[in-house]
Structures are given as structure tokens and as C-alpha cells.
ModelCIF file with pLDDT and N, C-alpha, C, O atoms, coordinates in Angstrom:
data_MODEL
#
_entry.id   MODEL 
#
_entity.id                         1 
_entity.type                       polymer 
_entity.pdbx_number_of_molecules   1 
#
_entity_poly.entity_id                      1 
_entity_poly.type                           'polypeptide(L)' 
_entity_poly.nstd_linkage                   no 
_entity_poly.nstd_monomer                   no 
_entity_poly.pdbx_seq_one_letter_code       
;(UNK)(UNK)(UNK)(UNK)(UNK)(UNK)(UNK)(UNK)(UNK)(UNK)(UNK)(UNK)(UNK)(UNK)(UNK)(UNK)
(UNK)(UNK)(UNK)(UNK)(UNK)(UNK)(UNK)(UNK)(UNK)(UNK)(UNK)(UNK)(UNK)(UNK)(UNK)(UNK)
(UNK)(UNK)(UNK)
;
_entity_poly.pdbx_seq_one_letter_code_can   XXXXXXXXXXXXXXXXXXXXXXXXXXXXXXXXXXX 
_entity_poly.pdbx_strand_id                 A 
#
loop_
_entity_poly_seq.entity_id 
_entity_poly_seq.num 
_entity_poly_seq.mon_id 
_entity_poly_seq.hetero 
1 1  UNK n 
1 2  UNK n 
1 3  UNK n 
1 4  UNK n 
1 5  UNK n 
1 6  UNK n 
1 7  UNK n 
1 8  UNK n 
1 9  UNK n 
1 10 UNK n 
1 11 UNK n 
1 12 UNK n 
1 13 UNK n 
1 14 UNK n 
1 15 UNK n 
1 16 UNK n 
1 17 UNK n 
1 18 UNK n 
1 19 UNK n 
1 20 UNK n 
1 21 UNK n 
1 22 UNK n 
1 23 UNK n 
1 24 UNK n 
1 25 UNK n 
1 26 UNK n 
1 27 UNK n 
1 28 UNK n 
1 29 UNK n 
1 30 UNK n 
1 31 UNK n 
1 32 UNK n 
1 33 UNK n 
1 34 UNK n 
1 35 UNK n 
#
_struct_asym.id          A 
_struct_asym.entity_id   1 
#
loop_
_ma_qa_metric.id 
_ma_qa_metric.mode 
_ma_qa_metric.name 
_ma_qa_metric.software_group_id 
_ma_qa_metric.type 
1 global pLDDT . pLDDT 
2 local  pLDDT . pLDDT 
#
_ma_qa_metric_global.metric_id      1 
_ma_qa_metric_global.metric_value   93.29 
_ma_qa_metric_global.model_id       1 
_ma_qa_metric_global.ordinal_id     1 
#
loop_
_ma_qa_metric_local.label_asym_id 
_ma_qa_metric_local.label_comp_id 
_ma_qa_metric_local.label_seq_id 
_ma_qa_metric_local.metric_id 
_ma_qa_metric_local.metric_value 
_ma_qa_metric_local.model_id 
_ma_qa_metric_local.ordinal_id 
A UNK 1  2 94.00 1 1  
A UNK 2  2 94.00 1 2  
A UNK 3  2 93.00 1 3  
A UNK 4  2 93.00 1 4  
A UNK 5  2 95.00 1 5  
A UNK 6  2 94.00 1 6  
A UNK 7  2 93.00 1 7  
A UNK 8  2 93.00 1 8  
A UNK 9  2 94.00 1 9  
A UNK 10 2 93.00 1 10 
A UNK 11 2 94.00 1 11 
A UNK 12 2 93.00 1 12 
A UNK 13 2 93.00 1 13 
A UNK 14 2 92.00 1 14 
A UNK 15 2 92.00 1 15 
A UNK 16 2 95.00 1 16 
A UNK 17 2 93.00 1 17 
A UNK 18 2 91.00 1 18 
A UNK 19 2 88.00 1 19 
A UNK 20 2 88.00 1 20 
A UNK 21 2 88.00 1 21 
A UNK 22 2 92.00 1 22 
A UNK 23 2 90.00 1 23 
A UNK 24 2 92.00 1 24 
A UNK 25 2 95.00 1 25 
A UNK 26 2 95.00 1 26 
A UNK 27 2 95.00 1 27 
A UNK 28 2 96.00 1 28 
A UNK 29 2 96.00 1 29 
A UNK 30 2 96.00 1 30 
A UNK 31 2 96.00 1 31 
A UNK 32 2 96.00 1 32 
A UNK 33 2 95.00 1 33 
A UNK 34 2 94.00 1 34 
A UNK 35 2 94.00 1 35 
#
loop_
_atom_site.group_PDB 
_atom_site.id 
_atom_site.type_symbol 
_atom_site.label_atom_id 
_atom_site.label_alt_id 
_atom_site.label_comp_id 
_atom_site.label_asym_id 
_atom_site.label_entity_id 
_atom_site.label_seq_id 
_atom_site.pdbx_PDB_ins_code 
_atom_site.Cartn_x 
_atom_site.Cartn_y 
_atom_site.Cartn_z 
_atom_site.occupancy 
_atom_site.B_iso_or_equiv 
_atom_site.pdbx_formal_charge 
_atom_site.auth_seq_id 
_atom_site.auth_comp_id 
_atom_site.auth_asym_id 
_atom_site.auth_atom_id 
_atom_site.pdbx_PDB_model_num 
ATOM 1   N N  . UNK A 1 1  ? 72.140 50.796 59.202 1.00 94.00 ? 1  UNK A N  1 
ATOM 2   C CA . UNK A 1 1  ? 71.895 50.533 57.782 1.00 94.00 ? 1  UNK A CA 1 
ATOM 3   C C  . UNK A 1 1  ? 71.292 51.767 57.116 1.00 94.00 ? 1  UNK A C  1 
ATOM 4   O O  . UNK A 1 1  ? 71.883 52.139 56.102 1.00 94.00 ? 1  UNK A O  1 
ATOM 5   N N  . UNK A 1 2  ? 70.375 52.371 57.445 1.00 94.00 ? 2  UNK A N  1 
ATOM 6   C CA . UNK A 1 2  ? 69.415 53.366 57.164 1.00 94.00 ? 2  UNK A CA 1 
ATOM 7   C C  . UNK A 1 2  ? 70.579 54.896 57.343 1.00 94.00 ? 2  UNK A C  1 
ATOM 8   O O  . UNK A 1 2  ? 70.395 55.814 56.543 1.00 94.00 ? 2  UNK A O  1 
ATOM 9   N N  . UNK A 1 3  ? 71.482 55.009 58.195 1.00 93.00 ? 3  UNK A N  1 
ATOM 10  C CA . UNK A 1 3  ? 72.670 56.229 57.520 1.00 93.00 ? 3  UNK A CA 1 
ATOM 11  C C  . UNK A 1 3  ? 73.720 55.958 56.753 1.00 93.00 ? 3  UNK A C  1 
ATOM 12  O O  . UNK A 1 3  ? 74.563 56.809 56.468 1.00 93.00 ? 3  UNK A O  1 
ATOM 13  N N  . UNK A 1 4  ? 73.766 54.367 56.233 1.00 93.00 ? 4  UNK A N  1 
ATOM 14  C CA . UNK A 1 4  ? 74.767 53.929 55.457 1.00 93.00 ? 4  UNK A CA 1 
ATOM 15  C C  . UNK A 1 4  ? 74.014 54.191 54.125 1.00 93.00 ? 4  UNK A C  1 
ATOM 16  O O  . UNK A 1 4  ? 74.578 54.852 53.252 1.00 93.00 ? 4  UNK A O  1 
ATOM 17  N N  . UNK A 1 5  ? 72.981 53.786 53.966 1.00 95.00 ? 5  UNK A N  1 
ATOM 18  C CA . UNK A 1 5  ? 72.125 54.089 52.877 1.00 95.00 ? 5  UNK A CA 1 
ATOM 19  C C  . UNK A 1 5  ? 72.392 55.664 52.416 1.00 95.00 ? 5  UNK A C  1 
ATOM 20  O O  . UNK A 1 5  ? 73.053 56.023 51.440 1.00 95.00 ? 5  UNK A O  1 
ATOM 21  N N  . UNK A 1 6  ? 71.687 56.528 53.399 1.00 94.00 ? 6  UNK A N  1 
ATOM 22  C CA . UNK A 1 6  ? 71.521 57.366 52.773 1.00 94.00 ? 6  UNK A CA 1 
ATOM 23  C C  . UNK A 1 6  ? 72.865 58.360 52.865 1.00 94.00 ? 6  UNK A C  1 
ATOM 24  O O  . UNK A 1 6  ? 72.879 59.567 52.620 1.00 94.00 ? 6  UNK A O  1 
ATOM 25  N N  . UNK A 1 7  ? 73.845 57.632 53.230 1.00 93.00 ? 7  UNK A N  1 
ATOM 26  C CA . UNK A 1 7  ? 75.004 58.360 52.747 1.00 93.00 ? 7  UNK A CA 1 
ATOM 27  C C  . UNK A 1 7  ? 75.759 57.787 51.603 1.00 93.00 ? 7  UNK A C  1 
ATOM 28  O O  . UNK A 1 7  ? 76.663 58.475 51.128 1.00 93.00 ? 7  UNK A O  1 
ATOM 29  N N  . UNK A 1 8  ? 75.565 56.890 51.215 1.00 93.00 ? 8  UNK A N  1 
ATOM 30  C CA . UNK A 1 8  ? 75.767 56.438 50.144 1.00 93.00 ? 8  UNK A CA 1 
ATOM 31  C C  . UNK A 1 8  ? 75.007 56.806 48.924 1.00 93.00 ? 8  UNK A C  1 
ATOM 32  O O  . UNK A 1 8  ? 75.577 56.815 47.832 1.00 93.00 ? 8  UNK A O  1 
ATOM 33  N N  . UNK A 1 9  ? 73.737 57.113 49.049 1.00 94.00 ? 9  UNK A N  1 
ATOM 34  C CA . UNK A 1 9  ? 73.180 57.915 48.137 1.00 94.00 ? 9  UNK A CA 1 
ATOM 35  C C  . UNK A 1 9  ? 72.872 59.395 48.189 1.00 94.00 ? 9  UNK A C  1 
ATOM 36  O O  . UNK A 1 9  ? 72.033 59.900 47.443 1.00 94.00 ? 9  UNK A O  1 
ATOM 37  N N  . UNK A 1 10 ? 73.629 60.145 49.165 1.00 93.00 ? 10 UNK A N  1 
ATOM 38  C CA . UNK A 1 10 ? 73.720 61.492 49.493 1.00 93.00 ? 10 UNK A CA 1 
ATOM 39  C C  . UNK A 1 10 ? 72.297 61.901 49.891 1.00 93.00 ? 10 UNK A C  1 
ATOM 40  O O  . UNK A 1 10 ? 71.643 62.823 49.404 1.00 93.00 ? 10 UNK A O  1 
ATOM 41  N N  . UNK A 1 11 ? 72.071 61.377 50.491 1.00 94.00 ? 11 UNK A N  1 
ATOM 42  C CA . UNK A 1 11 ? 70.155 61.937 50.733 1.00 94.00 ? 11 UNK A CA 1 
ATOM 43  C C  . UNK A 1 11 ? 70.514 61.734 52.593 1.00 94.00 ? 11 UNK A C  1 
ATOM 44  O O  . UNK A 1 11 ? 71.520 61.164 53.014 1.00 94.00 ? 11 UNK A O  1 
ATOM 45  N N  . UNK A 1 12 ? 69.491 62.315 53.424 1.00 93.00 ? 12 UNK A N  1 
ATOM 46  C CA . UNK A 1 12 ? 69.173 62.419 54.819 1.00 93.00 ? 12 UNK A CA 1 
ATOM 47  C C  . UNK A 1 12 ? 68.903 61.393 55.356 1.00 93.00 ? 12 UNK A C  1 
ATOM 48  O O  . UNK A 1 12 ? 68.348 60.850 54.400 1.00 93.00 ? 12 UNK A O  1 
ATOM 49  N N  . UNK A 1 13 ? 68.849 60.623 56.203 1.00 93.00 ? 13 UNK A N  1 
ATOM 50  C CA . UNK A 1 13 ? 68.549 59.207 57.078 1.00 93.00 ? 13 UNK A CA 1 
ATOM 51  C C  . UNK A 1 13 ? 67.316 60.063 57.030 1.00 93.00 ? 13 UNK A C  1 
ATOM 52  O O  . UNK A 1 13 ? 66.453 59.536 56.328 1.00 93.00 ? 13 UNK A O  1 
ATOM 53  N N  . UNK A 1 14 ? 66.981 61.124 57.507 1.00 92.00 ? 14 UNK A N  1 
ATOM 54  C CA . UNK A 1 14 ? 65.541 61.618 57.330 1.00 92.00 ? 14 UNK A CA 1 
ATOM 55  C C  . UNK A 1 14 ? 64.411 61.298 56.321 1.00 92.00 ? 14 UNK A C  1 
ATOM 56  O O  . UNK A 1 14 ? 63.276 60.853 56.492 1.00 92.00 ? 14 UNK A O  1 
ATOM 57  N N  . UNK A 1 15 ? 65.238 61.750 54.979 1.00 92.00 ? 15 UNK A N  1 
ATOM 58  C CA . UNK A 1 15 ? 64.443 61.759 53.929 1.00 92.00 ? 15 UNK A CA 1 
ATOM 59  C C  . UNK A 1 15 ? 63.865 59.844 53.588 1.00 92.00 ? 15 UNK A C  1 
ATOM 60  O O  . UNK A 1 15 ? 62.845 59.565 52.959 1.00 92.00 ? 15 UNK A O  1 
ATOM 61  N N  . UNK A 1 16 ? 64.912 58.719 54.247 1.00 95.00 ? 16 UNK A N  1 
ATOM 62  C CA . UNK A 1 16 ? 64.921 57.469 53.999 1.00 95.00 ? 16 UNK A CA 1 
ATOM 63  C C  . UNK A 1 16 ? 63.779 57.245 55.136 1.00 95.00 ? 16 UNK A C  1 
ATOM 64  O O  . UNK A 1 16 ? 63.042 56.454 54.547 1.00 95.00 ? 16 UNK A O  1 
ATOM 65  N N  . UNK A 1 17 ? 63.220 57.454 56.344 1.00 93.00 ? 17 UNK A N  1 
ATOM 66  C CA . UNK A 1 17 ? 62.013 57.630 57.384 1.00 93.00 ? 17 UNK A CA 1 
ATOM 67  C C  . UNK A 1 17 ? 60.953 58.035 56.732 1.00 93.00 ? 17 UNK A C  1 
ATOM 68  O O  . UNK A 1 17 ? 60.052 57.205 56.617 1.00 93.00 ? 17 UNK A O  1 
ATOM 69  N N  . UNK A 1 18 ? 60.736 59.513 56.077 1.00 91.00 ? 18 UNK A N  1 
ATOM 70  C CA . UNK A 1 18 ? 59.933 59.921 55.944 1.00 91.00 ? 18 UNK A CA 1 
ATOM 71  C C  . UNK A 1 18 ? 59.088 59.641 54.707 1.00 91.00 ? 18 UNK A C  1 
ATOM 72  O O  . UNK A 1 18 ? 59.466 58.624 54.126 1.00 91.00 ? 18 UNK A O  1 
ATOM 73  N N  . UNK A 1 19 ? 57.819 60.392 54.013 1.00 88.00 ? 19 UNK A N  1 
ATOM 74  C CA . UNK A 1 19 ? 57.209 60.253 53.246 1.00 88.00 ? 19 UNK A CA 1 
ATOM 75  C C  . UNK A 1 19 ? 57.366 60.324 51.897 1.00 88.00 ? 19 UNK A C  1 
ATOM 76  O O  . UNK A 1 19 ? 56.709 59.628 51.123 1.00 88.00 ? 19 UNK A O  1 
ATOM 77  N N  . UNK A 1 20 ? 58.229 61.155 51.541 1.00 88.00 ? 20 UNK A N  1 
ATOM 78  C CA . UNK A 1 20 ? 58.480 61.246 49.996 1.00 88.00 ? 20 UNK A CA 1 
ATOM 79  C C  . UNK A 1 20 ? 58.639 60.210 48.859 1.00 88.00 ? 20 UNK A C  1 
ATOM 80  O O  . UNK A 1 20 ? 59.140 59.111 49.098 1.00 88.00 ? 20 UNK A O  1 
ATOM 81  N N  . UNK A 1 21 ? 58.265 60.513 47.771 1.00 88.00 ? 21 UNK A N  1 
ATOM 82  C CA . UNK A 1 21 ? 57.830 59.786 46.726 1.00 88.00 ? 21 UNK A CA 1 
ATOM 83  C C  . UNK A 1 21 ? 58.901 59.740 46.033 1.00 88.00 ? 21 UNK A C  1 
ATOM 84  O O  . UNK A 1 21 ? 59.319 58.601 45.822 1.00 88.00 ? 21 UNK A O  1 
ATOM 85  N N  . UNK A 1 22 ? 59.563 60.697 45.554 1.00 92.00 ? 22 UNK A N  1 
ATOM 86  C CA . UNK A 1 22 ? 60.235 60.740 44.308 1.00 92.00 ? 22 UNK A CA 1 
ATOM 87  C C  . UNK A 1 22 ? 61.314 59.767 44.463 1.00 92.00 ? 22 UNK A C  1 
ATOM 88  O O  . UNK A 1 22 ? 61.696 59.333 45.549 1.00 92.00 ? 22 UNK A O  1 
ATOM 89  N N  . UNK A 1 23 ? 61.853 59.399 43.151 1.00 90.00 ? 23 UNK A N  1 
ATOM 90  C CA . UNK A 1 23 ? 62.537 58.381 42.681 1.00 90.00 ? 23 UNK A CA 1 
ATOM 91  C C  . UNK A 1 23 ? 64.188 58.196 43.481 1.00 90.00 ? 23 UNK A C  1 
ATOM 92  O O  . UNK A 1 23 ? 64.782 57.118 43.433 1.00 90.00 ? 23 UNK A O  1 
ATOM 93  N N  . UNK A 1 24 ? 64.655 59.190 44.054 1.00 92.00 ? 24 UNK A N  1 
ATOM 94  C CA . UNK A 1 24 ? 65.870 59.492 44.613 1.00 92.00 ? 24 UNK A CA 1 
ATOM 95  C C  . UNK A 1 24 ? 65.599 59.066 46.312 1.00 92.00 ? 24 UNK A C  1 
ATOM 96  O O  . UNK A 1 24 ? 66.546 58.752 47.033 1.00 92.00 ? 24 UNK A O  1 
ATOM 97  N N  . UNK A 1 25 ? 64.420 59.101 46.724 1.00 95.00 ? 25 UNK A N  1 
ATOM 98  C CA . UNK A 1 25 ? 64.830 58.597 48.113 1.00 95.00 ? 25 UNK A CA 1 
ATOM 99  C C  . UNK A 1 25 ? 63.540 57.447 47.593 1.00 95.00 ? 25 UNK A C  1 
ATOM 100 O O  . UNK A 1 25 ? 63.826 56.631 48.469 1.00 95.00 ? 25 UNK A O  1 
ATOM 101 N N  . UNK A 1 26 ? 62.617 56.917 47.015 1.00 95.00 ? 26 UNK A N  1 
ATOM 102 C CA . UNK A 1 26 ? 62.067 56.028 47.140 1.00 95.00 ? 26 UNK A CA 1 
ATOM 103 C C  . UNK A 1 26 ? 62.990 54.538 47.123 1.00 95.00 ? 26 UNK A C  1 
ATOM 104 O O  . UNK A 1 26 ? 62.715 53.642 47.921 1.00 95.00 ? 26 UNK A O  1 
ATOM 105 N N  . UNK A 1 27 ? 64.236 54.384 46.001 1.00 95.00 ? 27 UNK A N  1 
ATOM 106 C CA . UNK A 1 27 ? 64.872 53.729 45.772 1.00 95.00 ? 27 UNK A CA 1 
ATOM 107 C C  . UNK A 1 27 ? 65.517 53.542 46.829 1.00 95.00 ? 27 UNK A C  1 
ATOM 108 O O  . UNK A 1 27 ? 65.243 52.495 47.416 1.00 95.00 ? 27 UNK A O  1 
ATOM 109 N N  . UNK A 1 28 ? 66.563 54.429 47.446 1.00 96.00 ? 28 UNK A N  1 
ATOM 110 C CA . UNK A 1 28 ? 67.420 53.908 48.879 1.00 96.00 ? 28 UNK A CA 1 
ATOM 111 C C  . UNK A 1 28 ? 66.321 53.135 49.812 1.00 96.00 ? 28 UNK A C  1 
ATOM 112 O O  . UNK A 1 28 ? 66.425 52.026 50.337 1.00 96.00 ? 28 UNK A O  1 
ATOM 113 N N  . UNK A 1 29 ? 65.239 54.063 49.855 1.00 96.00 ? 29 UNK A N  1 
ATOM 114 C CA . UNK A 1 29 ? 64.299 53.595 51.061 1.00 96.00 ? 29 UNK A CA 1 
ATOM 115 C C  . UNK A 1 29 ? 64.379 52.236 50.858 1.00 96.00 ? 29 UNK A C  1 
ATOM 116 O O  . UNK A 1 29 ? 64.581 51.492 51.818 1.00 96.00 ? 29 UNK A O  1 
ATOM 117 N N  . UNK A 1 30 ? 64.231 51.757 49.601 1.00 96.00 ? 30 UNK A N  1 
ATOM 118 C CA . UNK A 1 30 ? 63.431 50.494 49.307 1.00 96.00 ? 30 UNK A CA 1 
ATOM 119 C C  . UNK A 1 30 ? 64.883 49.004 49.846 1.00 96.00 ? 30 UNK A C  1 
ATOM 120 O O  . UNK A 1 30 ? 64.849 47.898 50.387 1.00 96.00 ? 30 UNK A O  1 
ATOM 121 N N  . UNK A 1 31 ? 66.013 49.982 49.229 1.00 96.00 ? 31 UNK A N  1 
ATOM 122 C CA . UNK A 1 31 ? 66.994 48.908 49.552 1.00 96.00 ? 31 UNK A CA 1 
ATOM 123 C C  . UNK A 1 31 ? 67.923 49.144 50.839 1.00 96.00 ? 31 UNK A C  1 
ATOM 124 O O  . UNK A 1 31 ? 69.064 48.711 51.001 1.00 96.00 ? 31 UNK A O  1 
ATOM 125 N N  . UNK A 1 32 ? 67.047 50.054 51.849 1.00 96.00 ? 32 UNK A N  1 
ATOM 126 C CA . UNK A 1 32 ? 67.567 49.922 53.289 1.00 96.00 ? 32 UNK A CA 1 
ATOM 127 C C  . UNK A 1 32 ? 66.906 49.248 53.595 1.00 96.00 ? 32 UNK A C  1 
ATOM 128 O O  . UNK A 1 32 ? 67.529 48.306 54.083 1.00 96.00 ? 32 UNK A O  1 
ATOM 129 N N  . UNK A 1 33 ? 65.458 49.027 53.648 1.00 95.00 ? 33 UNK A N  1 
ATOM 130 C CA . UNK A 1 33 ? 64.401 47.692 53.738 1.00 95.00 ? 33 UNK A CA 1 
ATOM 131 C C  . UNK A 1 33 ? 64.975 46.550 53.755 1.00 95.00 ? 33 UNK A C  1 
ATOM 132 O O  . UNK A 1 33 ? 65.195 45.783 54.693 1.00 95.00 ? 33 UNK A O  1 
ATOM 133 N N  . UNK A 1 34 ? 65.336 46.441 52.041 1.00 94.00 ? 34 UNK A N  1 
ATOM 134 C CA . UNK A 1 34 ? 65.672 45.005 51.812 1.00 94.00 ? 34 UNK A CA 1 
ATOM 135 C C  . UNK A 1 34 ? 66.984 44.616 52.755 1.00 94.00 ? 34 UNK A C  1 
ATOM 136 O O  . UNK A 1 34 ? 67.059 43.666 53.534 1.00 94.00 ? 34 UNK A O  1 
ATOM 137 N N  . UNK A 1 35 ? 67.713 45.336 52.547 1.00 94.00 ? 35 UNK A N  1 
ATOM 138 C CA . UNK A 1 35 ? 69.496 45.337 53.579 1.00 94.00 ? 35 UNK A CA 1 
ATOM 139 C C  . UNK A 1 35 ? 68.848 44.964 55.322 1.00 94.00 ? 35 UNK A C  1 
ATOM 140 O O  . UNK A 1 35 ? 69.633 44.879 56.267 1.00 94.00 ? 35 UNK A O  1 
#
């Protein structure tokens, strides 16, 4: 789920793990969670 995410929103399975705030990986993060 978590490299479907973030290939779907062009961001790193990394960046969806790690700490960052900003609005571009907070959002995937939030709906690989929910998924």
C-alpha cells in the first residue's frame, strides 16, 4: 500500500515512513494509513 501510495503521488515510500511535514507527503502519508 505504502509504494502504491507514493507512486501514485510521485513522492518516495521513504518520504511516506519518514518525518516530514509538508503538505505533499503529509497527505499520502495520511491516506496510506487510512488504505
Amino acid at each position: 500500500i505504502q509504494k502504491e501510495v507514493a507512486q501514485f503521488f510521485n513522492i518516495n515510500q521513504s518520504d511516506i515512513l519518514g518525518k516530514k511535514r509538508s503538505k505533499n507527503i503529509v497527505v499520502p502519508r495520511q491516506i496510506a494509513m487510512f488504505l
